[in-house]
N, C-alpha and C. Protein backbone atom coordinates (compact mmCIF):
# COMPACT_ATOMS: atom_id res chain seq x y z
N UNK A 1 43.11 -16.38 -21.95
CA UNK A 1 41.95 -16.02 -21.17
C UNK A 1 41.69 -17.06 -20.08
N UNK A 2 42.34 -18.54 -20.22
CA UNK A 2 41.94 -18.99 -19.51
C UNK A 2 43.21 -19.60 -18.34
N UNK A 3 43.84 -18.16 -17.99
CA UNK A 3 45.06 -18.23 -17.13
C UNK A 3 44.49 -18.67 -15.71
N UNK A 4 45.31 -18.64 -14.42
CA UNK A 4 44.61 -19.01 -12.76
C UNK A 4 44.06 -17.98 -12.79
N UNK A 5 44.49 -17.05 -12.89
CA UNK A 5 44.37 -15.26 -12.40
C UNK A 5 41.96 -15.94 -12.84
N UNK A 6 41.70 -15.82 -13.79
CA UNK A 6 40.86 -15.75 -13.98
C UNK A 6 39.54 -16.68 -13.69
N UNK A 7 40.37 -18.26 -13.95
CA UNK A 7 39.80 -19.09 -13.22
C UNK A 7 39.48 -18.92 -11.46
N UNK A 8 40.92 -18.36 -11.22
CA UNK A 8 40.28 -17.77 -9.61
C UNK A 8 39.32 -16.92 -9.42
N UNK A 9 39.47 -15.65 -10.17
CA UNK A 9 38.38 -14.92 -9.61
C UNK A 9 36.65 -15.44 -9.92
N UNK A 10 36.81 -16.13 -11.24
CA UNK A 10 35.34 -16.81 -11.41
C UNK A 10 34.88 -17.81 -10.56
N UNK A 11 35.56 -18.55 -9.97
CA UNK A 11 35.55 -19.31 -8.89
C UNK A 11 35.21 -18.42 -7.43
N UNK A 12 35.64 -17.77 -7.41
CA UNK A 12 35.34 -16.71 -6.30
C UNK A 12 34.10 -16.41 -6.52
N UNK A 13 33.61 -15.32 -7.50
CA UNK A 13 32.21 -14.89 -7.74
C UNK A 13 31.20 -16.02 -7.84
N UNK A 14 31.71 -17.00 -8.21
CA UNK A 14 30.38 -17.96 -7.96
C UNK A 14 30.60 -18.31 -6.72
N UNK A 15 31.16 -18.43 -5.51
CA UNK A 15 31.66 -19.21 -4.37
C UNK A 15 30.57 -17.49 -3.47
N UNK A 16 30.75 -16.74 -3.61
CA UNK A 16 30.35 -15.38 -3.03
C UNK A 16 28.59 -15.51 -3.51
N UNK A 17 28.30 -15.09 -5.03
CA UNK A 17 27.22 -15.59 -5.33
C UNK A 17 26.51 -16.34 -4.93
N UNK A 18 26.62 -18.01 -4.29
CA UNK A 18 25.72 -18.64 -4.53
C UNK A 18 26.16 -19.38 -3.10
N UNK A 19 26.89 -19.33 -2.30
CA UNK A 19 27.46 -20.40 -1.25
C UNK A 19 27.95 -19.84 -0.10
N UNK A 20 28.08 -18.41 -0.18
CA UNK A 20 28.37 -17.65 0.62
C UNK A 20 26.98 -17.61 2.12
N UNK A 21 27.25 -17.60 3.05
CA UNK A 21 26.14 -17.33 4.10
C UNK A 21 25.39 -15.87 3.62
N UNK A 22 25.74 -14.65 3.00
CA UNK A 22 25.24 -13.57 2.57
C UNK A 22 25.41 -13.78 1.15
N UNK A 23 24.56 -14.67 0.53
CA UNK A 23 24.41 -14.94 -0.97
C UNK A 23 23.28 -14.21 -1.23
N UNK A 24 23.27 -13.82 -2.68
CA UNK A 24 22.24 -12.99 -3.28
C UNK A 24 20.95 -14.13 -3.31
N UNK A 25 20.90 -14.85 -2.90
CA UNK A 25 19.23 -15.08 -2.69
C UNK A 25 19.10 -14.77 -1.38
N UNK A 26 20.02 -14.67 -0.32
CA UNK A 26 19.70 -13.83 1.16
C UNK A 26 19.78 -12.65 0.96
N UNK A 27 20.39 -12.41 0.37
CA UNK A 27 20.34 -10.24 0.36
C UNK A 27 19.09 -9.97 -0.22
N UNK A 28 18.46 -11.15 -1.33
CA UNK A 28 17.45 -10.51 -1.81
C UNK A 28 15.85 -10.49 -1.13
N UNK A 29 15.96 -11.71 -0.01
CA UNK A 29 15.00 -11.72 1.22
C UNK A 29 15.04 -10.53 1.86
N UNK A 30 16.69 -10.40 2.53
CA UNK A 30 16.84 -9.29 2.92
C UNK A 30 16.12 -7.60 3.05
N UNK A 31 16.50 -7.35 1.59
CA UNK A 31 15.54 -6.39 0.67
C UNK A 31 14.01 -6.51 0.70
N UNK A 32 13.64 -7.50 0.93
CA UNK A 32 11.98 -7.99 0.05
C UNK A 32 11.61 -7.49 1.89
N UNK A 33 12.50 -8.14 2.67
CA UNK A 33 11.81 -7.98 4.40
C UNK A 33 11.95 -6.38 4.51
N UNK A 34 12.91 -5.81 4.13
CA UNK A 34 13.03 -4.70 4.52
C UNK A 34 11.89 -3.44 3.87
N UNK A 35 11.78 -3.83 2.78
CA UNK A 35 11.13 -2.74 2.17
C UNK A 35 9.81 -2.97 2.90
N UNK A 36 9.11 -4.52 3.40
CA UNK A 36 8.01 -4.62 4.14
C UNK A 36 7.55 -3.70 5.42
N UNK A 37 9.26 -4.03 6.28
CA UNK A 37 9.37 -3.17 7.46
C UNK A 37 9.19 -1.90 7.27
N UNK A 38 9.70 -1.05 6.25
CA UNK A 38 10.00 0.74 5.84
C UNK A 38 8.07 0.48 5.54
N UNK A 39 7.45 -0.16 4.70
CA UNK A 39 6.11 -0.15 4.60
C UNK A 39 5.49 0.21 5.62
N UNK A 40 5.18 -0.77 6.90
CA UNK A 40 5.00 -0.78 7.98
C UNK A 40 5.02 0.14 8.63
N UNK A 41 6.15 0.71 8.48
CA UNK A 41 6.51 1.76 9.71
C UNK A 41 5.90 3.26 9.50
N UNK A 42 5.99 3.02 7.60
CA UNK A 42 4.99 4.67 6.91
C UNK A 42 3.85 4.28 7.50
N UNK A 43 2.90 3.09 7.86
CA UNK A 43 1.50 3.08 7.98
C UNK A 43 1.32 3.27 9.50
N UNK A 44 2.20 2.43 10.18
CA UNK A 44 1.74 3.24 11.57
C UNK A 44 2.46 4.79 11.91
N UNK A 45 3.44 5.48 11.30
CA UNK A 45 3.31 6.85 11.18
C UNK A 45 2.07 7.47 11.22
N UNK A 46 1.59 7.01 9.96
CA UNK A 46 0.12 7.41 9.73
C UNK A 46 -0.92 7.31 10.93
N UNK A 47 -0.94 6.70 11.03
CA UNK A 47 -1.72 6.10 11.78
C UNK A 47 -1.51 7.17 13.51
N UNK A 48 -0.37 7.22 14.00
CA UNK A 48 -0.11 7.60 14.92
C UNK A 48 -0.71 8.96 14.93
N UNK A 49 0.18 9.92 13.82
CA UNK A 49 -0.83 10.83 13.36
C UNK A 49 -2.43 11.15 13.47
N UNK A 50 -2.86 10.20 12.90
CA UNK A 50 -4.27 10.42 12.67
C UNK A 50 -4.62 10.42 14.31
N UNK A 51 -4.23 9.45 15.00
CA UNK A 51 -4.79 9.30 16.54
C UNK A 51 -4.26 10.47 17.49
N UNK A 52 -2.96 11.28 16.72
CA UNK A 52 -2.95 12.33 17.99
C UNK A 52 -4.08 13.80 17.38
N UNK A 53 -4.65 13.31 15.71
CA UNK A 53 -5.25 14.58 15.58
C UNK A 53 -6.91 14.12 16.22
N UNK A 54 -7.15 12.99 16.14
CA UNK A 54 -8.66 12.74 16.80
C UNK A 54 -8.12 13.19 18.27
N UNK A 55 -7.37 13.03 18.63
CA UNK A 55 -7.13 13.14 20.59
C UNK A 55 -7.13 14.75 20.78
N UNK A 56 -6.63 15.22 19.39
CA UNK A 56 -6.53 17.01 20.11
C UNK A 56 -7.85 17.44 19.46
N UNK A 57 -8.58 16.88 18.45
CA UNK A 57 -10.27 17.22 18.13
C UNK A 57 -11.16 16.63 19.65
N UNK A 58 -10.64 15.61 19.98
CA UNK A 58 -11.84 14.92 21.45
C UNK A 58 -11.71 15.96 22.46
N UNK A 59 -10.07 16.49 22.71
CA UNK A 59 -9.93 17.41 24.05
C UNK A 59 -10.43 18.99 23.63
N UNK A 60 -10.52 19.41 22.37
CA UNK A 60 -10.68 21.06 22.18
C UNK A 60 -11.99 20.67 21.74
N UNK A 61 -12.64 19.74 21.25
CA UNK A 61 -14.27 20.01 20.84
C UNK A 61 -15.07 19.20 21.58
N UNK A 62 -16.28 19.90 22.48
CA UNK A 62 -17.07 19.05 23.28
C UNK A 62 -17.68 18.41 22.22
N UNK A 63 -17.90 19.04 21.47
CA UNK A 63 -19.30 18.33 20.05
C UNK A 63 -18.99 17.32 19.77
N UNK A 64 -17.42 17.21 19.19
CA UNK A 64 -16.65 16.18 18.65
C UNK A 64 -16.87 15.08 19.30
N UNK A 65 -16.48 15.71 20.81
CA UNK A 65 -16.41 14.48 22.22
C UNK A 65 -18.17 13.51 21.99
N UNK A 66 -19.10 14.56 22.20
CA UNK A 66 -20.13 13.96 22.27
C UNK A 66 -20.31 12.64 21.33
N UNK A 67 -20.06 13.45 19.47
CA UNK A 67 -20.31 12.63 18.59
C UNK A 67 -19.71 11.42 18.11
N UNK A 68 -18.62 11.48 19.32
CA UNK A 68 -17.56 10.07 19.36
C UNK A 68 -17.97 9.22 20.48
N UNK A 69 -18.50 9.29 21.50
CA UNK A 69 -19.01 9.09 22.83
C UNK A 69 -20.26 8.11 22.54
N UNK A 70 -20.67 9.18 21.39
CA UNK A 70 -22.59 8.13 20.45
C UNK A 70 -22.14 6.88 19.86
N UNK A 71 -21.31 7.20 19.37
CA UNK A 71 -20.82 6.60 18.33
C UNK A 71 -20.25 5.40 18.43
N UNK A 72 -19.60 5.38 19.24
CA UNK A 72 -18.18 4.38 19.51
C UNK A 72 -18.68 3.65 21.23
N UNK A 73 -19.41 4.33 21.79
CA UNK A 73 -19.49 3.54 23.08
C UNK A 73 -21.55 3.75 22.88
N UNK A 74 -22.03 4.13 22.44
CA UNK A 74 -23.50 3.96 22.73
C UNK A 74 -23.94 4.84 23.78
N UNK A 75 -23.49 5.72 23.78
CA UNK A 75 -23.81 6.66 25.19
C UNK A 75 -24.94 7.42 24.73
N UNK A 76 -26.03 7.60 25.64
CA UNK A 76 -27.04 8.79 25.38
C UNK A 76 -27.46 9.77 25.95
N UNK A 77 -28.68 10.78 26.06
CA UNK A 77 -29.01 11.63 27.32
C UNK A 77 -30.14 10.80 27.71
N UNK A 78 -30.27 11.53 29.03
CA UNK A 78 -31.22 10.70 30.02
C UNK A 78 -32.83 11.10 29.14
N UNK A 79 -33.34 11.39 28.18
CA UNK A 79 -34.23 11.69 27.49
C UNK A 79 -34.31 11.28 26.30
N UNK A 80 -33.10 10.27 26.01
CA UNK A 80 -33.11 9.81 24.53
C UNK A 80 -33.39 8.01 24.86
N UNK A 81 -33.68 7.55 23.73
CA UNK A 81 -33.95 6.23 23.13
C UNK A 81 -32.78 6.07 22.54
N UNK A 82 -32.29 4.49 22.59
CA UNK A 82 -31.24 4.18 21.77
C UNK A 82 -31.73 2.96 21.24
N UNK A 83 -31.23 3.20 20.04
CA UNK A 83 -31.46 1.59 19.06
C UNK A 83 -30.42 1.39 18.49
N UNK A 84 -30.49 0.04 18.51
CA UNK A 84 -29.43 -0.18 17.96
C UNK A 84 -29.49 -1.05 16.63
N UNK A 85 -29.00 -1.17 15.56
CA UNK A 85 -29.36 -1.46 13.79
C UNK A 85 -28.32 -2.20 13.80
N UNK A 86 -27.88 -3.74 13.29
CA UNK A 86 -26.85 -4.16 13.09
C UNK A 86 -27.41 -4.75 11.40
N UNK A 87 -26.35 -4.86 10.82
CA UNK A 87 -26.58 -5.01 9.79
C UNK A 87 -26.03 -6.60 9.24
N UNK A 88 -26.62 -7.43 8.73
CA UNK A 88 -25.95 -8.83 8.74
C UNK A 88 -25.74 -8.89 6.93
N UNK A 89 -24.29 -9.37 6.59
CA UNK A 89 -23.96 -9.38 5.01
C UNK A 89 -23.92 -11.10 5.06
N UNK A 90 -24.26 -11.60 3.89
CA UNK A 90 -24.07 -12.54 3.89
C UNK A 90 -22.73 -12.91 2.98
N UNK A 91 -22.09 -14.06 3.27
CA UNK A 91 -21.10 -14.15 2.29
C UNK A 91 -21.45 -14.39 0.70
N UNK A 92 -20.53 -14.07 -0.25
CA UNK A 92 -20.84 -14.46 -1.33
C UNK A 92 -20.24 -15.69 -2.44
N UNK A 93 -21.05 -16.25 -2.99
CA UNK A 93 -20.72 -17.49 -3.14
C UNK A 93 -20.27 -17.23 -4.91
């Protein structure tokens, strides 16, 4: 069992394993970055999504438009009052 034939190849697998420039503690960064990136990329999918369905609700619904218009920029009619409520949290200790 303990001919070259074998001593070589164990010598190899640890030389590949552990010393190699693409050693399994880099492939396994590798992996750990990648699955981050594929993460990433499902959430701004999402995301993209969601912003082309608000963009085709802002252009087909005036209502919508209005109630995003209040909302997001403070806009009013020339007959309304605006207040504005901010709300202060304190941290918790």
């Amino acid at each position: 069992m303990m001919n070259r034939y074998f001593i070589t190849i164990v010598a190899f697998l640890v030389w590949i394993s552990f010393f190699d420039k693409n050693d399994l503690i880099t492939q396994y960064g590798y992996r750990c970055e990648l699955s981050k990136l594929e993460a990433d990329r499902d959430y701004f999918i999402s995301e993209i999504a969601q912003s082309q369905q608000d963009l085709h609700d802002l252009m087909s619904d005036p209502e919508h438009l209005e109630k995003y218009a209040r909302e997001h920029y403070f806009m009013k009619k020339d007959n309304e009052d605006l207040f504005i409520v901010e709300t202060v949290t304190e941290p918790a200790e």
